[in-house]
Protein backbone atom coordinates (compact mmCIF):
# COMPACT_ATOMS: atom_id res chain seq x y z
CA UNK A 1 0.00 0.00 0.00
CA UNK A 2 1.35 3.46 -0.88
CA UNK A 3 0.20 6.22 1.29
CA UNK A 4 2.00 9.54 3.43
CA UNK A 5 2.28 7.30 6.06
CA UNK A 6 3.87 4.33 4.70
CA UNK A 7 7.84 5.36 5.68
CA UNK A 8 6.54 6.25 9.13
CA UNK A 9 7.41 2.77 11.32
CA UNK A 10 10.85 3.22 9.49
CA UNK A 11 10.45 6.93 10.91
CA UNK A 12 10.55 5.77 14.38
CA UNK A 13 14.00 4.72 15.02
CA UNK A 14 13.08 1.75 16.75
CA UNK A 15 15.62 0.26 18.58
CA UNK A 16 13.93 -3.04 18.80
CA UNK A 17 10.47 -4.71 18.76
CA UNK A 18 8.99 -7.31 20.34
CA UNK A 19 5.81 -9.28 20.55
CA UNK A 20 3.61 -12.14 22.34
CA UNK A 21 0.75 -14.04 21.16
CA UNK A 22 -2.01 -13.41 24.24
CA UNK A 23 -4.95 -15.04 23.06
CA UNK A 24 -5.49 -16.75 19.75
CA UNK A 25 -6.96 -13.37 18.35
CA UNK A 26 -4.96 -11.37 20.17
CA UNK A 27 -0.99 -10.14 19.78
CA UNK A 28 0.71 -7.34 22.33
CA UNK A 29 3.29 -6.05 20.35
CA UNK A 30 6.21 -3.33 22.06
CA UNK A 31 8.15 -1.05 19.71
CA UNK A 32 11.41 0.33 21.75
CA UNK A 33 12.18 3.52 20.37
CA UNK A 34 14.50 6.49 21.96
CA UNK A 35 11.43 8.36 22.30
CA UNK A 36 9.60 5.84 24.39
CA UNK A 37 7.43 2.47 24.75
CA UNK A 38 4.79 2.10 21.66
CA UNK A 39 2.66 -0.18 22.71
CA UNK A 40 0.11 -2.15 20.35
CA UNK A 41 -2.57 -4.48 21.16
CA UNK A 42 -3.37 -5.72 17.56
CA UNK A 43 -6.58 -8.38 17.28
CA UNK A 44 -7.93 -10.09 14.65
CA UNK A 45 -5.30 -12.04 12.01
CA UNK A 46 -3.03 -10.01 11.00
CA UNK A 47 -3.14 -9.96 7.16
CA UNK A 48 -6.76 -8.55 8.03
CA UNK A 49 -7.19 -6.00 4.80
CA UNK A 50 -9.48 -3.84 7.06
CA UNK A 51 -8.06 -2.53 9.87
CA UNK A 52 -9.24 -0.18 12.84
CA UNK A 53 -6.71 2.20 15.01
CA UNK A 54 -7.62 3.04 17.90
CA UNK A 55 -6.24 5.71 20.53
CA UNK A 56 -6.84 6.98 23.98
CA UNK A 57 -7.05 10.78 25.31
CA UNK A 58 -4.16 13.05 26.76
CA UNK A 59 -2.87 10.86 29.35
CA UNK A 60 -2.76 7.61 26.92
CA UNK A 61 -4.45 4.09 27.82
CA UNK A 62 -5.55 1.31 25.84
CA UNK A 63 -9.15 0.88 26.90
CA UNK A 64 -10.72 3.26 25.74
CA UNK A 65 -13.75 5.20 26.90
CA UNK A 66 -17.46 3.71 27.52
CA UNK A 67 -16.49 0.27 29.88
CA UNK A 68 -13.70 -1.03 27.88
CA UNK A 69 -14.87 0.12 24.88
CA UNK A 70 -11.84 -0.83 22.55
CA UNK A 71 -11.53 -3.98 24.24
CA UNK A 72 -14.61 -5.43 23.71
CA UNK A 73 -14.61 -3.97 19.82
CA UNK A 74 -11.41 -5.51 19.00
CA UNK A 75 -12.78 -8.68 20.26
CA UNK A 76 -16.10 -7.92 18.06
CA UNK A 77 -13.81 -7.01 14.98
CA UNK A 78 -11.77 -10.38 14.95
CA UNK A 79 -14.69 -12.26 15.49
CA UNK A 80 -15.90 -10.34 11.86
CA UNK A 81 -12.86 -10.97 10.16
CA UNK A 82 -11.58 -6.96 10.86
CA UNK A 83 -8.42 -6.21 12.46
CA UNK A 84 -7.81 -3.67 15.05
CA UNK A 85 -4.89 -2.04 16.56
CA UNK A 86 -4.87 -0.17 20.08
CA UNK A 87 -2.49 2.07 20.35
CA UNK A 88 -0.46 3.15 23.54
CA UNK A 89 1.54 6.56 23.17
CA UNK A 90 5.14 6.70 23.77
CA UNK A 91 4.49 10.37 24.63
CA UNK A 92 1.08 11.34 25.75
CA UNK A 93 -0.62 14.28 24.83
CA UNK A 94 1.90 15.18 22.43
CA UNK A 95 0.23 15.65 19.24
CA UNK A 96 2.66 15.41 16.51
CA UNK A 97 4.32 12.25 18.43
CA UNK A 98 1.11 10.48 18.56
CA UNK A 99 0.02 11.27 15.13
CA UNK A 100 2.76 9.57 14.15
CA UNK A 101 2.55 6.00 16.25
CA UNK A 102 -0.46 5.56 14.83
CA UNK A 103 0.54 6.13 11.31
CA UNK A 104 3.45 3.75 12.37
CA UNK A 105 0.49 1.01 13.51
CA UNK A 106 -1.06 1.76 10.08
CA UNK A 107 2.62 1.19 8.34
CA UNK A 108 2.99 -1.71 10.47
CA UNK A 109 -0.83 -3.38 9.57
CA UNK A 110 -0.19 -2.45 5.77
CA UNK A 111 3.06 -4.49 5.56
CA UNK A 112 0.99 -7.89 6.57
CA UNK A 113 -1.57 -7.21 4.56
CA UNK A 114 -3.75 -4.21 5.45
CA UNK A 115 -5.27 -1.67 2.55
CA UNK A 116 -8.13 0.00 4.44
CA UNK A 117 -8.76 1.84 7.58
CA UNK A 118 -10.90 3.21 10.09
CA UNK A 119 -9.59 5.39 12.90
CA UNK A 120 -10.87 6.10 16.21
CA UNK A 121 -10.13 8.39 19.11
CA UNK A 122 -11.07 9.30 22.45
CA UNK A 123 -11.05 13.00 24.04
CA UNK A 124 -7.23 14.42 22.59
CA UNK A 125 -7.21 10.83 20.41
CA UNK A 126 -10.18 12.39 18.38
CA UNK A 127 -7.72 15.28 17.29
CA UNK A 128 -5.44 12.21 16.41
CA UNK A 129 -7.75 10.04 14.72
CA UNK A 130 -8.96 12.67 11.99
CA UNK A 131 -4.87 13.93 11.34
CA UNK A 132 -4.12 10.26 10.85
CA UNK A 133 -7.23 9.98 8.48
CA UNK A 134 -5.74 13.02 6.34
CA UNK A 135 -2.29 11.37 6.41
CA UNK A 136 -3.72 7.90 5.33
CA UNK A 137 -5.85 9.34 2.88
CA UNK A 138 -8.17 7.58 0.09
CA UNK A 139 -6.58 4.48 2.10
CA UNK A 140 -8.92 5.36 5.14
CA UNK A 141 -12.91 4.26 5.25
CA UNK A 142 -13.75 6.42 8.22
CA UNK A 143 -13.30 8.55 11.33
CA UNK A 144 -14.74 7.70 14.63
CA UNK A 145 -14.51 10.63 17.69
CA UNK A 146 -15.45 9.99 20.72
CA UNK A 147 -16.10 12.92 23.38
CA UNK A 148 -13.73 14.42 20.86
CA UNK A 149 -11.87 18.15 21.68
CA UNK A 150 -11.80 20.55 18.93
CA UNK A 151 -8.15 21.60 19.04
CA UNK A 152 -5.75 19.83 17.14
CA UNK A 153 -8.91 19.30 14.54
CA UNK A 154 -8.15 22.65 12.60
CA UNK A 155 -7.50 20.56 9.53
CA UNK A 156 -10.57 18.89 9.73
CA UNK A 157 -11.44 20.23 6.24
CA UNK A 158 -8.84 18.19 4.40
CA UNK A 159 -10.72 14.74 5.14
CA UNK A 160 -12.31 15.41 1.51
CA UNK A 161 -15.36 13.47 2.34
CA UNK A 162 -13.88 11.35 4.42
CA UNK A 163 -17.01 9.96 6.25
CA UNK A 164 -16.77 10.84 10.06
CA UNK A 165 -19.12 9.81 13.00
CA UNK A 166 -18.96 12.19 16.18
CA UNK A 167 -20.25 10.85 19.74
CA UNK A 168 -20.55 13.27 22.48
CA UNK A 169 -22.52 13.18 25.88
CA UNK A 170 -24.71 15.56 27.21
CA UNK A 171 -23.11 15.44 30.47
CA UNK A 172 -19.32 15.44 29.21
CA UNK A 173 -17.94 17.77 32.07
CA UNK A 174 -14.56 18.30 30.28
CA UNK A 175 -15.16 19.13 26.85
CA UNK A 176 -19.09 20.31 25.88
CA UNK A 177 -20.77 18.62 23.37
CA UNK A 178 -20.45 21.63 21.25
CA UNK A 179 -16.58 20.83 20.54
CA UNK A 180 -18.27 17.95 18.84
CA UNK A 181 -20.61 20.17 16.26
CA UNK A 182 -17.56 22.42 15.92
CA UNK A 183 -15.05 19.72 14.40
CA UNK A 184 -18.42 18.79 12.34
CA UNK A 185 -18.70 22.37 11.33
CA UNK A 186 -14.91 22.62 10.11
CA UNK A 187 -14.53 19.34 8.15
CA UNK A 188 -17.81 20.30 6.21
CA UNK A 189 -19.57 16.74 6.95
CA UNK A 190 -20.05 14.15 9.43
CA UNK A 191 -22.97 12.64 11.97
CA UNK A 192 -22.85 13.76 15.69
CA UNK A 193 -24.41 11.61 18.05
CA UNK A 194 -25.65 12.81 21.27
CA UNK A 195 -25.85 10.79 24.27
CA UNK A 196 -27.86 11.84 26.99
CA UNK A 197 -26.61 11.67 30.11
CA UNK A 198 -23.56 10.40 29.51
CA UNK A 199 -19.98 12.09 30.57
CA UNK A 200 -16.77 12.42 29.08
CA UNK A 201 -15.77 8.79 29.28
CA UNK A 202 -19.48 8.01 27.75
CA UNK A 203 -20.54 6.01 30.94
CA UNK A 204 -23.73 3.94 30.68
CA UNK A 205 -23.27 4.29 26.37
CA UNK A 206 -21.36 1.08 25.62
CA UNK A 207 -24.30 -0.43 24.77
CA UNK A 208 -24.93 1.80 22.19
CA UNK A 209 -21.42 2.68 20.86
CA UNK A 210 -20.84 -1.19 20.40
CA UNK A 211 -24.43 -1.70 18.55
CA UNK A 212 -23.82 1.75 16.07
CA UNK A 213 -20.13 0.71 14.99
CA UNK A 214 -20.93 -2.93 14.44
CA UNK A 215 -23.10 -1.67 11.99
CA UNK A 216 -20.93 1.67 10.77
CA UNK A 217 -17.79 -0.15 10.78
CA UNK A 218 -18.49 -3.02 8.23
CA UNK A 219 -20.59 -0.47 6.00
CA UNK A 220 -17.44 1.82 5.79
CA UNK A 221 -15.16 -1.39 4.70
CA UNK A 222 -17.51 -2.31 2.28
CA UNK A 223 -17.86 0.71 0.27
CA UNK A 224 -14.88 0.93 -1.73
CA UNK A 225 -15.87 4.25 -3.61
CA UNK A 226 -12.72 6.07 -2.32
CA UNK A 227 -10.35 3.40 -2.54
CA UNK A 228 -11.19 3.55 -6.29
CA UNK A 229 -10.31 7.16 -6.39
C-alpha cells in the first residue's frame, strides 16, 4: 500500500520490537524507540485488509472510553474478520508524536496485509484520529470521535469526504458537546451523536457505541468508492 504514512514505522527509530501471542486473536506487540514504549494491542489475524486504530485521550491508555470500549470492539472485529490495533503513546498528549505511532500502527498493519482503515479516538485521540485519516488518505474508510476536543482538529477540512461519526454526551464535564458540532462544522460533513446523560468517558453508552459501529464499521469497509479514487 502506498500512502504519506507508509515510511513512518521506518520513521521511528526503533531500537527493537517485540511481541507475544495473548490469546489466539490477540498479539501485544512493544516497539522500543529512543522516544519511548509504543505499545500495540493488535486483534484479529493479521493480514486482516481492514483494519481499525484506535487511541486513547491526553494521558494515553488502551481501553478506551465507555467500559472497555476498545476492548470489547477488538474482540467484536476479529470475530468479523476486521483487524484492530490499540495504540499506547510513547508520549502522551503530544500531538505530533502520537500522530505519528499511529501512522506507524497503520505502516505496520499495511506491511501484513492491510489496505483499508478506520480510525478512532477518544477525548485528545479524536484530534489524532482525523490527522491520521488526512495522512492515510483515500486508504482510510472512516473517522470515529469519541467525546472528541476541537483543538488539534483545525485541519478537519482536508478529510475530503472522508465519512466521520462524532459521539458526544450531554453530560461530558470536560469538553461540551459543542466541541463535537464544531469539528463537524470545520470538516464540512459528518454525523454527531448525542448521548444523553452520559460524561466524558461516555458512561452507561457502551451499549450503544458497540451496537452503532458494528453496523458503521463493516458499512465503511464495504464501500470501496474512495479506494477507487
Amino acid at each position: 500500500m502506498d500512502h504519506p504514512s507508509s515510511d513512518a514505522l521506518d520513521a521511528l527509530d526503533a531500537l527493537a520490537v517485540q511481541e507475544v501471542q495473548v490469546t489466539p486473536t490477540l498479539r501485544h506487540v512493544e516497539v522500543y524507540t529512543f522516544e519511548g514504549l509504543l505499545t500495540l494491542l493488535w486483534h484479529g489475524d493479521p493480514a486482516c485488509e481492514n483494519v481499525v486504530v484506535a487511541c486513547g485521550g491526553a494521558v494515553g491508555g488502551l481501553l478506551g472510553p465507555a467500559d472497555a470500549l476498545y476492548h470489547d470492539l477488538g474482540e467484536w472485529c476479529a470475530a468479523h474478520g476486521i483487524g484492530m490495533i490499540r495504540v499506547g503513546y510513547r508520549r502522551p498528549n503530544r500531538i505530533d508524536r502520537c500522530v505519528q505511532d499511529l501512522c506507524a500502527a497503520a505502516d505496520l498493519a499495511s506491511r501484513s496485509g492491510a489496505h483499508r482503515f478506520v480510525t478512532v479516538g477518544h477525548s485528545f485521540g479524536g484530534a489524532v484520529a482525523i490527522q491520521v485519516a488526512i495522512a492515510l488518505g483515500n486508504a482510510c474508510a472512516g473517522v470515529v470521535t469519541l467525546a472528541t476536543q476541537s483543538a488539534g482538529c483545525e485541519s478537519a477540512g482536508a478529510l475530503a469526504g472522508t465519512p466521520l461519526l462524532l459521539f458526544h454526551g450531554t453530560s461530558d464535564e470536560i469538553l461540551p458537546p459543542e466541541a463535537s458540532f464544531a469539528v463537524r462544522t470545520i470538516a464540512g460533513a459528518g454525523a454527531v451523536v448525542i448521548l444523553p446523560g452520559s460524561d466524558h468517558l461516555l458512561s452507561g453508552a457502551a451499549a450503544e457505541l458497540r451496537a452503532r459501529l458494528a453496523v458503521w464499521i463493516p458499512e465503511r469497509f464495504s464501500d470501496t468508492t474512495r479506494a477507487q479514487r
